[in-house]
Protein backbone atom coordinates (compact mmCIF):
# COMPACT_ATOMS: atom_id res chain seq x y z
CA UNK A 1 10.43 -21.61 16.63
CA UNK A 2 9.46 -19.18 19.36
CA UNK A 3 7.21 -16.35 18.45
CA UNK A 4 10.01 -13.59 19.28
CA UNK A 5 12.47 -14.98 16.68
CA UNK A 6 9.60 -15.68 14.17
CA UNK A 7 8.91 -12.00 14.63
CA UNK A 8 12.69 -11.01 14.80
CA UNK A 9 13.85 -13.35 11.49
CA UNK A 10 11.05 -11.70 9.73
CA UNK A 11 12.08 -8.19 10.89
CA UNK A 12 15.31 -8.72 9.51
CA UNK A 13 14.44 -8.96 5.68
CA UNK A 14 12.75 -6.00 5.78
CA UNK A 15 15.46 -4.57 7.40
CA UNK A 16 17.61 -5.62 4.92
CA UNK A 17 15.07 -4.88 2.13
CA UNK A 18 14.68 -1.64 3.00
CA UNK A 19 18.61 -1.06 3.18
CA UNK A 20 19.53 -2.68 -0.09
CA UNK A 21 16.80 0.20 -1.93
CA UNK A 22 18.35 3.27 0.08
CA UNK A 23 21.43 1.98 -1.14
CA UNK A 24 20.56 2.02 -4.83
CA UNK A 25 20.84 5.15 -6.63
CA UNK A 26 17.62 6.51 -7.15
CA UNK A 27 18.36 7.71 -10.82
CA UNK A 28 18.28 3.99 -11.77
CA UNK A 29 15.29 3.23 -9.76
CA UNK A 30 12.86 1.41 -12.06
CA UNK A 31 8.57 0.83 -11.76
CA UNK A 32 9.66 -2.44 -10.00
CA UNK A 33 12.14 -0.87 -7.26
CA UNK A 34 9.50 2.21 -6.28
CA UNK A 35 7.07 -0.81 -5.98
CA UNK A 36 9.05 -2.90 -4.33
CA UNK A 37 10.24 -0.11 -1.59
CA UNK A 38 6.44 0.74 -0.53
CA UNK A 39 5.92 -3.13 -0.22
CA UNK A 40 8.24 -3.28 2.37
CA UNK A 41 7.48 0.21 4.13
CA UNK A 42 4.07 -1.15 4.57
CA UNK A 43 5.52 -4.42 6.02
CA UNK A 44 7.30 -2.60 8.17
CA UNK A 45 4.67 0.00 9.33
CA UNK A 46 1.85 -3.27 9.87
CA UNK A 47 5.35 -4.85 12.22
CA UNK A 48 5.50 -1.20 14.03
CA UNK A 49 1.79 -1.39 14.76
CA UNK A 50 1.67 -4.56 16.06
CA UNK A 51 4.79 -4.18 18.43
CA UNK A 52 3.39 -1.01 19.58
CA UNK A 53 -0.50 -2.86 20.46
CA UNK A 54 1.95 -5.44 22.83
CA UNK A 55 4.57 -3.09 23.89
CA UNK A 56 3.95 -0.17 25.49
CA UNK A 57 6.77 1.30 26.31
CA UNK A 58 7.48 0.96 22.17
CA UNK A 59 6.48 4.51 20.12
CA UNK A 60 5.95 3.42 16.23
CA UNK A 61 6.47 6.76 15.10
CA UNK A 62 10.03 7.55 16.68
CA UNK A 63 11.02 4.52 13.79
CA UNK A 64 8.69 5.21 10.73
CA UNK A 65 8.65 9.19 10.89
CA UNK A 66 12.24 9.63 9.26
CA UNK A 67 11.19 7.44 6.02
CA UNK A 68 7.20 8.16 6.28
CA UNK A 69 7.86 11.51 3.77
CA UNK A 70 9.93 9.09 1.27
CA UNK A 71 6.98 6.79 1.38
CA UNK A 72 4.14 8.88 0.28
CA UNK A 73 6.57 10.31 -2.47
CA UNK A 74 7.10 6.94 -4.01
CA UNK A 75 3.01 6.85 -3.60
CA UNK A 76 2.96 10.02 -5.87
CA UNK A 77 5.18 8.19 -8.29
CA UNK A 78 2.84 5.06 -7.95
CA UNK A 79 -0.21 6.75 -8.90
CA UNK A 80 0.64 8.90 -12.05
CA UNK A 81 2.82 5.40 -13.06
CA UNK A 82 -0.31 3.81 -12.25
CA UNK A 83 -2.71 6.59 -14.32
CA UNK A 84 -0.02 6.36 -17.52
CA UNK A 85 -0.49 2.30 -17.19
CA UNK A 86 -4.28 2.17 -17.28
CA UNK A 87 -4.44 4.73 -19.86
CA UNK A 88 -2.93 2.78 -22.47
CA UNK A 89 -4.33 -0.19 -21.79
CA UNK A 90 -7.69 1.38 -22.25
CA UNK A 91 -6.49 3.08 -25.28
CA UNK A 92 -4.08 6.00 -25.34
CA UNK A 93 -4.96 7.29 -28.96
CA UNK A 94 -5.56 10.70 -29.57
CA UNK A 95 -4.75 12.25 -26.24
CA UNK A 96 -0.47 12.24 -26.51
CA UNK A 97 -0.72 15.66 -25.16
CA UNK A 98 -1.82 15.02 -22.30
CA UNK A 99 0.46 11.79 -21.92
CA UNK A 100 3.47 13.85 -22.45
CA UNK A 101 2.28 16.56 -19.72
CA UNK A 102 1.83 12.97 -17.97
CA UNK A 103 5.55 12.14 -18.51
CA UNK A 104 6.61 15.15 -17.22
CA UNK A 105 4.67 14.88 -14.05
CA UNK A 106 6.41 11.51 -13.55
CA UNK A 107 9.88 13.06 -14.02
CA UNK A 108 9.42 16.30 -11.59
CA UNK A 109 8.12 13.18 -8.96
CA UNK A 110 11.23 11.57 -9.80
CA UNK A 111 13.45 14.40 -8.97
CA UNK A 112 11.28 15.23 -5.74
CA UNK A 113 11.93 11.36 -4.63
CA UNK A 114 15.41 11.65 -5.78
CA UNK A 115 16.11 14.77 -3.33
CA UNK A 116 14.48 13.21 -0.58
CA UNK A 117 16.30 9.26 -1.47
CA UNK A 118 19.94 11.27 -0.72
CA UNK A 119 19.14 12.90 2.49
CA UNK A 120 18.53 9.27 3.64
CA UNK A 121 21.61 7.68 5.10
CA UNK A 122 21.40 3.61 4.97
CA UNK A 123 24.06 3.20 7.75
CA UNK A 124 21.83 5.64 9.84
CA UNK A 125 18.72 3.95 9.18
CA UNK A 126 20.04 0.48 9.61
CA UNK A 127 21.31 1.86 12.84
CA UNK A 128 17.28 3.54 13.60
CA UNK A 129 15.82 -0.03 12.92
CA UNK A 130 18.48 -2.44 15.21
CA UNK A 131 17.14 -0.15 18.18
CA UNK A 132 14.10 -2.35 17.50
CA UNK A 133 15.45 -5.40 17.77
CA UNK A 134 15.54 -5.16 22.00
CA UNK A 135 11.47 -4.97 21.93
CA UNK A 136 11.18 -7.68 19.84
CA UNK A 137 12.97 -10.30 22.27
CA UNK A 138 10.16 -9.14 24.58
CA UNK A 139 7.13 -9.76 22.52
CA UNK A 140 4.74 -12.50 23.56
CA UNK A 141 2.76 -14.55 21.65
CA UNK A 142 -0.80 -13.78 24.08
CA UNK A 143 -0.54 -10.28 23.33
CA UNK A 144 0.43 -10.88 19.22
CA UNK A 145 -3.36 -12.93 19.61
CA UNK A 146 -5.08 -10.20 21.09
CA UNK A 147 -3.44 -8.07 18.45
CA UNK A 148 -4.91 -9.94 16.09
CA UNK A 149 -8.14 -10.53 17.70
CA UNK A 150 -8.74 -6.58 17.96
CA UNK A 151 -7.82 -6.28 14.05
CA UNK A 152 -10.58 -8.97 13.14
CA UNK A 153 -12.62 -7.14 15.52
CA UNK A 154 -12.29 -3.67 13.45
CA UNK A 155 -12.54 -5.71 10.39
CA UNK A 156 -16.04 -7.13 11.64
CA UNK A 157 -17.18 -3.87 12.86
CA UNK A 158 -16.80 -2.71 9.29
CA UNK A 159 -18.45 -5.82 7.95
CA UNK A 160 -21.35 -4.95 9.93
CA UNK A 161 -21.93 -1.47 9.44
CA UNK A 162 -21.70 -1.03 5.74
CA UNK A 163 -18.55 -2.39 4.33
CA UNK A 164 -19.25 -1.42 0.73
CA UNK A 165 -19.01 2.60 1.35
CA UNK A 166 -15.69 3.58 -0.32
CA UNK A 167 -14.46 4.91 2.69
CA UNK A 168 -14.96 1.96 4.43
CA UNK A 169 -13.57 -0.84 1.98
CA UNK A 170 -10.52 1.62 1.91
CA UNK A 171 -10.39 0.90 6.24
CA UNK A 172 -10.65 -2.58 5.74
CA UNK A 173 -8.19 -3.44 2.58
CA UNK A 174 -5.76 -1.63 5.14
CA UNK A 175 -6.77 -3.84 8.53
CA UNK A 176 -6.40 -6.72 6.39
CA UNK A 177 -3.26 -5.95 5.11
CA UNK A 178 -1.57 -5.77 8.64
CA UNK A 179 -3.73 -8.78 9.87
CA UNK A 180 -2.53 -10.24 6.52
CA UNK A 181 1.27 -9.71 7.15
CA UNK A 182 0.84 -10.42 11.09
CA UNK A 183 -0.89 -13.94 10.24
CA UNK A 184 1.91 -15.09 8.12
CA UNK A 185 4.62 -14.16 10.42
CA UNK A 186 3.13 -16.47 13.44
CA UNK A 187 1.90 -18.85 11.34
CA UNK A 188 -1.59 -18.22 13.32
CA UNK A 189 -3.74 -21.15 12.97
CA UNK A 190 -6.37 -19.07 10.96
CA UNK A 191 -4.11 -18.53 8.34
CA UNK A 192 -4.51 -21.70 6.78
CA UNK A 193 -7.64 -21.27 6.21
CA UNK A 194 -7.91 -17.63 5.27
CA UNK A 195 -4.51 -17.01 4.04
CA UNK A 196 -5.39 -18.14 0.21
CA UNK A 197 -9.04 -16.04 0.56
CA UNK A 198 -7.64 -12.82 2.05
CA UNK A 199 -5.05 -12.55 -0.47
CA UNK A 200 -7.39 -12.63 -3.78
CA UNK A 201 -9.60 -10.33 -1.93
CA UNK A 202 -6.71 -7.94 -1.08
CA UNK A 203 -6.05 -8.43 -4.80
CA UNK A 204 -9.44 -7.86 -5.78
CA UNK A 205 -9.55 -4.71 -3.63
CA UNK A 206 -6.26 -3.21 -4.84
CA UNK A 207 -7.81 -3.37 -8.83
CA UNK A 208 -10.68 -1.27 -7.34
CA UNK A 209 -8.74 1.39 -5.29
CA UNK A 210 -6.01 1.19 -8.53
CA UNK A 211 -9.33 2.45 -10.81
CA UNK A 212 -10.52 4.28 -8.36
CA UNK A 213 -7.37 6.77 -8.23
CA UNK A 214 -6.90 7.01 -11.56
CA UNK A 215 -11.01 8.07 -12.47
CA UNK A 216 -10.32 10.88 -9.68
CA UNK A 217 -6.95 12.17 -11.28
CA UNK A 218 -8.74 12.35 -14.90
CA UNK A 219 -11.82 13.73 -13.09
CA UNK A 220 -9.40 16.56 -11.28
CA UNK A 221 -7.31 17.18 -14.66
CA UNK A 222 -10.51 17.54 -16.70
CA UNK A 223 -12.75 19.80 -13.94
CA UNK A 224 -9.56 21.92 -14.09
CA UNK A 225 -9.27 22.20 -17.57
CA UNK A 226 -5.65 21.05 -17.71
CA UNK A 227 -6.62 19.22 -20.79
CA UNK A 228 -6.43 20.46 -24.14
CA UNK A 229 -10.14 20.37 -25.59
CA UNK A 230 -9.17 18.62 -28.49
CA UNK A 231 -8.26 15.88 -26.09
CA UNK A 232 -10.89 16.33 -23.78
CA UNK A 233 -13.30 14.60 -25.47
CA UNK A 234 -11.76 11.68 -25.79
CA UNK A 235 -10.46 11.70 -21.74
CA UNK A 236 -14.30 11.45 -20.79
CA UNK A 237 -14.08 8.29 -23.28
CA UNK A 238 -11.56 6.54 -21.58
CA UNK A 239 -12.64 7.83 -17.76
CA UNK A 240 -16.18 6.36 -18.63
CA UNK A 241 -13.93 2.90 -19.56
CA UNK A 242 -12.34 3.17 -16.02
CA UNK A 243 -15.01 3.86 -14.27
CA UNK A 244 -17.24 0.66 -15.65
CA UNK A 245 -13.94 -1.22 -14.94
CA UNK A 246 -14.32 -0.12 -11.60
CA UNK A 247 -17.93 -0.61 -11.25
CA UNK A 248 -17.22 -4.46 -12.15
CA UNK A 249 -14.54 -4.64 -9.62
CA UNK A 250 -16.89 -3.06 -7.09
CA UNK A 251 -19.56 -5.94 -8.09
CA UNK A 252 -17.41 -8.49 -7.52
CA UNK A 253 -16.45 -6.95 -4.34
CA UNK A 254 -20.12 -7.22 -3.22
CA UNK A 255 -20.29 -10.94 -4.13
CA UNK A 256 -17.40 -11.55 -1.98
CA UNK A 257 -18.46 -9.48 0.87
CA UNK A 258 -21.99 -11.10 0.70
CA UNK A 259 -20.19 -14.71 1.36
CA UNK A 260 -19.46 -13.50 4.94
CA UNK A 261 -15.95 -15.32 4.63
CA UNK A 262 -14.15 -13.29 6.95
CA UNK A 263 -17.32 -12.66 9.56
């Protein structure tokens, strides 16, 4: 299969992904469907960026801008989810206050989503994303290479200069991501090798960030005294939980980094 109908076949379940949860009402979204929905806006902004490295007469943002504002809502949702998840799993007693102020967080995010969900027509985005279609005819598998040359290229220059600084593992969990998604779609002959490896560190590097959200929410409720202070007590208990849970992560991080698997 040519590399422009790889590309284009590929295109077209996201398209159709994307559709099918602007067509659902969002009252009956669930955990899954908010999930689901920033899965395949980040598929779609990794495509974007690599038509607009081999294209250049193709501007990402003219597509992603008019669904970029619904995206980092359902990230708002994600995280206090997220934050209510790891709570109870790391023990939820004694602090119900604070999970029901929590709750209702969750809800006002819901409404804000909501809002923003109905001002999005499907039949007008599906119409936004076929305009793409054209460009992707033109694509050429050279340029998708060098695409993906310059992404391992960032990804190594991160490697290099000190991949373990938050800052920086954040930069490089999103690289791989889009050289993760642009591998698969051209089958590139690395993948097959690195495919298996990149995934369980993207994993690996997804519990970390996950912990590391959540220990700055409880860090930014606490320093702010939005927690009662019979129930603050027992917050610092469960943050200190989180944060050796993230510490672990972050070792095992180093181990994999130190393997040089992706140098």
């Amino acid at each position: 299969m040519k590399t422009s109908e790889s590309y284009l076949k590929y295109f077209k379940k996201i398209e159709k992904n994307i559709v099918q949860c602007l067509e659902k009402p969002p009252e009956t979204f669930e955990k899954e469907d908010y999930h689901k929905f920033r899965v395949e806006i980040k598929k779609l902004n990794a495509f974007l960026i690599s038509l607009e490295f081999c294209l250049r007469s193709f501007k990402k943002n003219t597509y992603f801008k008019s669904i970029k504002n619904l995206f980092k809502q359902t990230g708002k949702i994600r995280n206090c989810q997220l934050e209510q998840s790891i709570l109870q799993e790391n023990g939820s007693h004694f602090i119900d206050q604070y999970l029901f102020h929590l709750e209702q967080r969750i809800k006002k995010e819901k409404i804000k989503f909501a809002s923003l969900h109905n001002q999005m027509r499907p039949a007008k985005i599906k119409h936004l994303l076929g305009k793409i279609k054209p460009f992707i005819k033109k694509i050429d598998r050279k340029d998708l290479d060098l695409f993906i040359e310059s992404k391992r290229n960032k990804i190594n220059h991160f490697f290099q200069i000190d991949p373990l600084l938050p800052a920086n593992l954040h930069t490089i969990r999103k690289l791989l991501k889009i050289d993760f998604y642009t591998r698969k779609i051209i089958e590139h002959p690395q993948a097959r090798n690195l495919i298996e490896e990149e995934n369980n560190f993207l994993e690996l590097l997804g519990k970390w960030h996950d912990y590391r959200i959540v220990n700055n929410l409880l860090e930014k409720s606490i320093l702010n005294e939005t927690v009662s202070s019979n129930e603050s007590d027992n917050l610092l208990k469960i943050k200190s939980e989180i944060l050796s849970t993230s510490d672990h992560l972050f070792i095992s991080i180093k181990e994999r980094i130190h393997k040089g698997v992706y140098l």
